[in-house]
N, C-alpha and C. Protein backbone atom coordinates (compact mmCIF):
# COMPACT_ATOMS: atom_id res chain seq x y z
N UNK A 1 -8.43 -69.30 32.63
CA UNK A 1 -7.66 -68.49 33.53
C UNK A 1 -6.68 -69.34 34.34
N UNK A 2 -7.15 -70.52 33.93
CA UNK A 2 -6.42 -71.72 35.02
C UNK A 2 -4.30 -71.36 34.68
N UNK A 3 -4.32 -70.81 33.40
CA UNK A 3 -2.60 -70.86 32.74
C UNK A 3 -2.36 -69.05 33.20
N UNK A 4 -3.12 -68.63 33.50
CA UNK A 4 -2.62 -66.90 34.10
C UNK A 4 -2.01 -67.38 35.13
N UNK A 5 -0.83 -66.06 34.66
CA UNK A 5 0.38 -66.01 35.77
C UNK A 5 -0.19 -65.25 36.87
N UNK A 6 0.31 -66.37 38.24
CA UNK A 6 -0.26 -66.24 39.13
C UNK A 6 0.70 -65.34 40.35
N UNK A 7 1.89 -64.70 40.18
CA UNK A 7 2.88 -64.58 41.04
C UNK A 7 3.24 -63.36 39.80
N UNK A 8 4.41 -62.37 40.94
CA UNK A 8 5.30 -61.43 39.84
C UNK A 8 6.16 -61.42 40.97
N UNK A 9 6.99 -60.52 40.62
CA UNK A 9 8.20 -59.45 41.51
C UNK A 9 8.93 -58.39 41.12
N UNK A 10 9.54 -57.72 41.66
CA UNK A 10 9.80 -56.45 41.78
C UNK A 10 11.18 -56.04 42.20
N UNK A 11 11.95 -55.32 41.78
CA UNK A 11 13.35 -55.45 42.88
C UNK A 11 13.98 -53.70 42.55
N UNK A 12 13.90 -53.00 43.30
CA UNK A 12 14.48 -51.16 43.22
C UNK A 12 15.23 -51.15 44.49
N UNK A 13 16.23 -49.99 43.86
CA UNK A 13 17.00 -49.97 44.97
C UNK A 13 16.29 -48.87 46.12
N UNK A 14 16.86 -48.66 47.23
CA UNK A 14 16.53 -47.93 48.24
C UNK A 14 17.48 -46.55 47.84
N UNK A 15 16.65 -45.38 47.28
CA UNK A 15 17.51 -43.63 47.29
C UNK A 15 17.75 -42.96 48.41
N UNK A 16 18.22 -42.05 48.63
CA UNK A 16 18.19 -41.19 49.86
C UNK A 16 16.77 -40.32 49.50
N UNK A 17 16.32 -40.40 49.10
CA UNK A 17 15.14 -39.36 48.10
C UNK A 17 13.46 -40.54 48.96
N UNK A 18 14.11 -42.07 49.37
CA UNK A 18 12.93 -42.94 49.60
C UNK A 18 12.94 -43.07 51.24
N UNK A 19 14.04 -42.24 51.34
CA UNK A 19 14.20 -42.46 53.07
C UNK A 19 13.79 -41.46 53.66
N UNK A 20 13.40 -42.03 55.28
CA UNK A 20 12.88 -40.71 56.50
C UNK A 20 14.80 -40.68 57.32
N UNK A 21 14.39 -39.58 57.90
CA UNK A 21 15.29 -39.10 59.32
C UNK A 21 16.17 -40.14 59.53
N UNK A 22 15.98 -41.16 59.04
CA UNK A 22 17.13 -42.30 60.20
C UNK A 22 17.64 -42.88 58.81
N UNK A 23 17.44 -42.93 58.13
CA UNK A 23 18.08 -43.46 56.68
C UNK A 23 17.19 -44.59 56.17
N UNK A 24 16.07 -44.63 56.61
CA UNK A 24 15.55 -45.90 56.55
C UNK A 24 14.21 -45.72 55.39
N UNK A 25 13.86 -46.83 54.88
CA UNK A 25 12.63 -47.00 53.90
C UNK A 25 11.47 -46.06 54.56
N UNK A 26 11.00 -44.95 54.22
CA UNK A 26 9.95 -44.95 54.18
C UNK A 26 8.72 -45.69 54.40
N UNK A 27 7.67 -46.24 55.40
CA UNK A 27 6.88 -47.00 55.50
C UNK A 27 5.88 -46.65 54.26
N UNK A 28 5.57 -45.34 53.64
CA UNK A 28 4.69 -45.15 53.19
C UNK A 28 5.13 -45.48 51.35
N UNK A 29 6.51 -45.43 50.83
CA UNK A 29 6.76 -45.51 49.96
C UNK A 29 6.86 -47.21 50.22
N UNK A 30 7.29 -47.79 50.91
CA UNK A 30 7.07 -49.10 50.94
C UNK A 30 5.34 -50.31 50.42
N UNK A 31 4.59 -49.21 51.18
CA UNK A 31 3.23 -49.32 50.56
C UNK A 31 3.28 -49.02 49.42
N UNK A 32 3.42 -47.94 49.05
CA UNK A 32 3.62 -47.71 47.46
C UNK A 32 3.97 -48.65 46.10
N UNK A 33 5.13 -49.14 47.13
CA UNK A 33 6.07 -50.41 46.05
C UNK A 33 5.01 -51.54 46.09
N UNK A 34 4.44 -52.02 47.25
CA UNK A 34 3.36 -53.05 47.49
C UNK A 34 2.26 -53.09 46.48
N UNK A 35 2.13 -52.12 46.87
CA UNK A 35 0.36 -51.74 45.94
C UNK A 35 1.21 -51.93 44.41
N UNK A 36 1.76 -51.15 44.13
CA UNK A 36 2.30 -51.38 42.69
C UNK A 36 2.54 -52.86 42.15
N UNK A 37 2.93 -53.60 42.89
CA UNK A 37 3.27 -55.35 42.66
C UNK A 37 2.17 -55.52 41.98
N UNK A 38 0.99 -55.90 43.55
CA UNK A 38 -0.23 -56.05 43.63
C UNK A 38 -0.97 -55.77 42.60
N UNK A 39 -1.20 -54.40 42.27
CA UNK A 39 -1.20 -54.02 40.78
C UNK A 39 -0.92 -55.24 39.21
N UNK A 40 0.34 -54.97 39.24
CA UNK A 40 0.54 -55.90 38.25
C UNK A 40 0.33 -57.10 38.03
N UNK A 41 0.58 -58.03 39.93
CA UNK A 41 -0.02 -59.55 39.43
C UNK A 41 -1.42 -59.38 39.43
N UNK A 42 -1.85 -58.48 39.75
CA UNK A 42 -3.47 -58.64 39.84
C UNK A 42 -4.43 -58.64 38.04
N UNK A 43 -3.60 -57.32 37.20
CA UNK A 43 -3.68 -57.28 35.97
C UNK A 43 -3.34 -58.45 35.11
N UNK A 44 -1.89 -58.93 35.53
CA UNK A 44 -1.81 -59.94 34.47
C UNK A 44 -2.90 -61.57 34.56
N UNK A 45 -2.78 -61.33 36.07
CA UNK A 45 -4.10 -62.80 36.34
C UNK A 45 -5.21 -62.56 35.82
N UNK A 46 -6.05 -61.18 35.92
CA UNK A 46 -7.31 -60.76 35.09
C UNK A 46 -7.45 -60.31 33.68
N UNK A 47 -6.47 -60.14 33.38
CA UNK A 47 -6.25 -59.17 32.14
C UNK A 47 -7.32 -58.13 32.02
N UNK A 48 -7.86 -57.31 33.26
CA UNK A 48 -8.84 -56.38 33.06
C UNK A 48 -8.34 -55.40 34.02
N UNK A 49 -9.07 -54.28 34.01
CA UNK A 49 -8.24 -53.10 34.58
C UNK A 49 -8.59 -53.75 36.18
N UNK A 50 -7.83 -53.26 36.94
CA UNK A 50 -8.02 -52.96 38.43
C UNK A 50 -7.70 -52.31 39.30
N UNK A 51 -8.38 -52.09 40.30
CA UNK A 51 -8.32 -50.84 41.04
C UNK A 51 -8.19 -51.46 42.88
N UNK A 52 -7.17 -50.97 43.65
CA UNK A 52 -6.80 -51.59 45.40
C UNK A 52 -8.07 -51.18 45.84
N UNK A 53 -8.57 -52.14 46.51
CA UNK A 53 -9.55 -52.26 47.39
C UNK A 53 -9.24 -51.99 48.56
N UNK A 54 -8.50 -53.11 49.12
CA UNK A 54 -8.16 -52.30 50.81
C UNK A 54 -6.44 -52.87 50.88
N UNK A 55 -5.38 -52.39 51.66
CA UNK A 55 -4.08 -53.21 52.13
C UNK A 55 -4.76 -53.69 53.64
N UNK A 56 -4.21 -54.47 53.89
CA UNK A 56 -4.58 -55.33 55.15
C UNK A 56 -3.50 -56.04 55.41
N UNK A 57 -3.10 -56.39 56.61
CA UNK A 57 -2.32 -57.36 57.82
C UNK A 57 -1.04 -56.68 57.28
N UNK A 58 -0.39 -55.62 57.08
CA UNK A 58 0.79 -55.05 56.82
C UNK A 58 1.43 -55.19 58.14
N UNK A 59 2.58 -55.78 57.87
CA UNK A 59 3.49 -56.05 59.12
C UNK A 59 5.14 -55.48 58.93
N UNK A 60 5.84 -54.76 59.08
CA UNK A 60 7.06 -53.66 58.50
C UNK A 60 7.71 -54.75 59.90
N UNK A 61 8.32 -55.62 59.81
CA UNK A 61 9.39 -56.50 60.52
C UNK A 61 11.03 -56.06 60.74
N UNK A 62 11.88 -55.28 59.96
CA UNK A 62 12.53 -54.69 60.02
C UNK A 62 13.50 -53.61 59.01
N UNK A 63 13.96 -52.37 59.84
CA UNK A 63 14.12 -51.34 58.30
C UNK A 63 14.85 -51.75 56.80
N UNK A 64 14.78 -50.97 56.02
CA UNK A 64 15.53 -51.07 54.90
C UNK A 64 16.04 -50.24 55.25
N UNK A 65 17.89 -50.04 54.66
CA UNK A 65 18.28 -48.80 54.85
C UNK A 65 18.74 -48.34 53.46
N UNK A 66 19.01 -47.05 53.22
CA UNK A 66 19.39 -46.31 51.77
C UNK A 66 20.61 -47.49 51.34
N UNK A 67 20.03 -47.65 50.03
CA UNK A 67 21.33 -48.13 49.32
C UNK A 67 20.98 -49.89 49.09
N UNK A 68 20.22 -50.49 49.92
CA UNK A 68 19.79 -51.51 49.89
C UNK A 68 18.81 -52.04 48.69
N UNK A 69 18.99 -53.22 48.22
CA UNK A 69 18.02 -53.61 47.38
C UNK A 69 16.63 -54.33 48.18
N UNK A 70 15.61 -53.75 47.51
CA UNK A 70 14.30 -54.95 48.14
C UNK A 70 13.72 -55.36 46.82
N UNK A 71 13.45 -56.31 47.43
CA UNK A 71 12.89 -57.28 46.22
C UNK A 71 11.32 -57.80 46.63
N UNK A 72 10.40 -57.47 45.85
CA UNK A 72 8.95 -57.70 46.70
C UNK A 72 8.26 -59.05 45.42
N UNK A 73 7.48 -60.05 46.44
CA UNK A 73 7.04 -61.60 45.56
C UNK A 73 5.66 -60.88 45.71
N UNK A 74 4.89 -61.44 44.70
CA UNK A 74 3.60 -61.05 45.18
C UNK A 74 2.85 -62.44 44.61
N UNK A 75 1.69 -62.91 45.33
CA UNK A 75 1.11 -63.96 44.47
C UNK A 75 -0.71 -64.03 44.75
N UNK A 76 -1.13 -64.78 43.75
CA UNK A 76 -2.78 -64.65 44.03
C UNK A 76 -2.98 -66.00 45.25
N UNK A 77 -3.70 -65.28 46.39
CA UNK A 77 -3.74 -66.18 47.29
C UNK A 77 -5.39 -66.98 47.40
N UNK A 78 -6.27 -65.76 46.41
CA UNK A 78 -7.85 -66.09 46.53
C UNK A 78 -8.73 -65.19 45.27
N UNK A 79 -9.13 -65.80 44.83
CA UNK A 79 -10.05 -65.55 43.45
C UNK A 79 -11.20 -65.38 43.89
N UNK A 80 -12.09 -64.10 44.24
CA UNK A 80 -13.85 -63.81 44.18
C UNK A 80 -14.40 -63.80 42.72
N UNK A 81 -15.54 -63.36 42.91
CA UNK A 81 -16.55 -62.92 41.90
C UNK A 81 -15.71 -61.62 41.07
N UNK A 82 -15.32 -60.69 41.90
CA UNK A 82 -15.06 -59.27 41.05
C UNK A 82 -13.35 -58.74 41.68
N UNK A 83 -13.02 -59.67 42.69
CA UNK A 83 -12.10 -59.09 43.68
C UNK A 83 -10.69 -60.20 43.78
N UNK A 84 -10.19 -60.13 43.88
CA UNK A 84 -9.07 -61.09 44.33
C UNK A 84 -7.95 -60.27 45.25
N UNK A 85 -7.25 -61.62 46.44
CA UNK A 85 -6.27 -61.24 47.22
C UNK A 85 -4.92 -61.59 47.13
N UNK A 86 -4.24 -60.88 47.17
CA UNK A 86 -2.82 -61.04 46.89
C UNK A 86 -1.90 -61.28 48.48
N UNK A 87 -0.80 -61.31 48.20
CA UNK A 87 0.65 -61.56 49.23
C UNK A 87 1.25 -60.73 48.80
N UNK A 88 1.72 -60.05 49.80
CA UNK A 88 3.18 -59.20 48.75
C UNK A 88 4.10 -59.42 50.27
N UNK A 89 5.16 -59.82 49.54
CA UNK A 89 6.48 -60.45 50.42
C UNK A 89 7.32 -58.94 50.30
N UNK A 90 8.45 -58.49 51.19
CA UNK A 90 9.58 -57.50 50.71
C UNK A 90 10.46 -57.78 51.36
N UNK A 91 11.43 -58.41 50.69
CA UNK A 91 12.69 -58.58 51.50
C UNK A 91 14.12 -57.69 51.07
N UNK A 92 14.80 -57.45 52.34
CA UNK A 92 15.87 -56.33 51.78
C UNK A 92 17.30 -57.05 51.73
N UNK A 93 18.07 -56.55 50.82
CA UNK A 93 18.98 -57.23 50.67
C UNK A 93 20.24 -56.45 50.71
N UNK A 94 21.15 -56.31 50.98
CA UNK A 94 23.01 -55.72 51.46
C UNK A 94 23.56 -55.78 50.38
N UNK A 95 24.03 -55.38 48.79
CA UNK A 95 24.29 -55.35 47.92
C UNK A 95 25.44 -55.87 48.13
N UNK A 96 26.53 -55.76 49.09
CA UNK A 96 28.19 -55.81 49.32
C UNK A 96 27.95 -57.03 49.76
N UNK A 97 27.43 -57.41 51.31
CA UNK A 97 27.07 -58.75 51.75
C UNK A 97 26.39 -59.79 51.11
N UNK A 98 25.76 -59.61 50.88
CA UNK A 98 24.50 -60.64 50.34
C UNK A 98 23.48 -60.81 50.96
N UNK A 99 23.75 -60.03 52.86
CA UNK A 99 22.84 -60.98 53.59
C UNK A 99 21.23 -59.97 53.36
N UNK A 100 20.43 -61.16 53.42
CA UNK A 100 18.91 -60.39 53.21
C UNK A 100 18.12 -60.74 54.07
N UNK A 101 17.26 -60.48 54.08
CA UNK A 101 15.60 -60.75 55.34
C UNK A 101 14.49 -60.31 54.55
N UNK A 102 13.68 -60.68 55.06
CA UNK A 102 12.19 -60.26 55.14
C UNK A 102 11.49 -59.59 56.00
N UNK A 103 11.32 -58.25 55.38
CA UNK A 103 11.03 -56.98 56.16
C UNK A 103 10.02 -56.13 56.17
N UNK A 104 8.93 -56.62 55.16
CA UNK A 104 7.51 -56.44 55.15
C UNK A 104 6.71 -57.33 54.63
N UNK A 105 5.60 -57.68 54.78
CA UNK A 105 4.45 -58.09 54.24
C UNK A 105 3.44 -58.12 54.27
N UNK A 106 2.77 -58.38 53.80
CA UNK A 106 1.18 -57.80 53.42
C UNK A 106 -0.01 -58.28 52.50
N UNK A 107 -1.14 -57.87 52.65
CA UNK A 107 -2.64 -58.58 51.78
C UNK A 107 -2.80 -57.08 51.12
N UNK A 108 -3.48 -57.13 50.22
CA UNK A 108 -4.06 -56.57 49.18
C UNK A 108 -5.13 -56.95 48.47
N UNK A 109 -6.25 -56.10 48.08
CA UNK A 109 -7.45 -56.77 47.55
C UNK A 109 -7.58 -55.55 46.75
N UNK A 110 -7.71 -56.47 45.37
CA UNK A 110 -8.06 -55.66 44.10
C UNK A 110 -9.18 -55.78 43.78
N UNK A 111 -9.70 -55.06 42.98
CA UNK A 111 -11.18 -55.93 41.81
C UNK A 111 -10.95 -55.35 40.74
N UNK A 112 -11.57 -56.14 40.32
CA UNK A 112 -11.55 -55.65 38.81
C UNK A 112 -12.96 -54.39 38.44
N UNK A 113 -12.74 -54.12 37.10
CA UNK A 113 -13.71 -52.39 36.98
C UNK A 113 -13.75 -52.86 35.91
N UNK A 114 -14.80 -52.16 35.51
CA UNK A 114 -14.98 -51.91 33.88
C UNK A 114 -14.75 -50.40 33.37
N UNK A 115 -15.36 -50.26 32.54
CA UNK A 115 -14.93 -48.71 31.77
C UNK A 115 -15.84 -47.54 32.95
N UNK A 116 -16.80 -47.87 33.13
CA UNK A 116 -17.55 -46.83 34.14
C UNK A 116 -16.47 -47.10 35.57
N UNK A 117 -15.59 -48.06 36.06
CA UNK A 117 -15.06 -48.10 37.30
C UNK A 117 -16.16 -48.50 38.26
N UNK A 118 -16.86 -49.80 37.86
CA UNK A 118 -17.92 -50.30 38.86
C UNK A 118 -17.38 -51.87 38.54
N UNK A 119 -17.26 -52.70 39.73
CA UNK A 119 -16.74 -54.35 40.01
C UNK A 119 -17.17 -54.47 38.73
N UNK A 120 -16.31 -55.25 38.18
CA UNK A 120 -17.33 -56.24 37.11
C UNK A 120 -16.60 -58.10 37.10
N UNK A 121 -17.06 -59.02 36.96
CA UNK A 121 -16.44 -60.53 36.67
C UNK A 121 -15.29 -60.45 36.53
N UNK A 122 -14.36 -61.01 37.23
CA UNK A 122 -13.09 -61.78 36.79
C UNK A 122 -13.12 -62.39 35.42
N UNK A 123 -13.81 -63.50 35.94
CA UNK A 123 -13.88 -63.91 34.34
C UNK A 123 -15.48 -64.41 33.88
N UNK A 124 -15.28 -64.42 32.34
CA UNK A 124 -16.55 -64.54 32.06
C UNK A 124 -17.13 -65.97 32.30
């Protein structure tokens, strides 16, 4: 497991369809995009199904607005028995400008399942 990819990313634009009242990202679709990362680096590091355990230390630093690109890093920060924790970075970016920030981030804890959906080994 030591050569599993340990990191992914992500990059969608911001719709008017992803925004609240003020034009801004959605906090909850923002989770959405998170968990989804999380998701994937978590699969490709295990190659076994997995399922979010908990989001934790979510910090929303400043809005996205419609039209903006975010781009989310995610990486394995800690390997358990059945569970592992991730990073997920989101930074938004000004398509016209260039200029970007970092405007959420967050922990995530997956585990892995087997076919019944009960923890089972990372690895054997």
């Amino acid at each position: 497991m030591s050569d599993a990819p340990r990191a992914g990313s992500l990059i969608e634009i911001v719709y008017p369809e992803d925004t609240n009242s003020q034009g801004t990202l959605f906090g909850g679709h923002a989770l959405s995009l998170m968990d989804r990362l999380a998701f994937i680096v978590a699969s490709r590091f295990t190659r076994r199904p997995v399922v979010t355990a908990c989001s934790e230390k979510v910090e929303f630093r400043g809005p996205v607005r419609q039209g903006e690109l975010v781009e989310l890093t995610g990486e394995v920060i800690h390997v358990g028995r059945t569970s592992l924790r991730l990073r997920i970075d989101m930074h938004r970016e000004d398509l016209l400008s260039g200029d970007r920030s970092l405007c959420t981030t967050g922990e995530f804890v997956m585990v892995a399942v087997d076919g019944d959906g009960r923890p089972t080994p990372i690895s054997d």
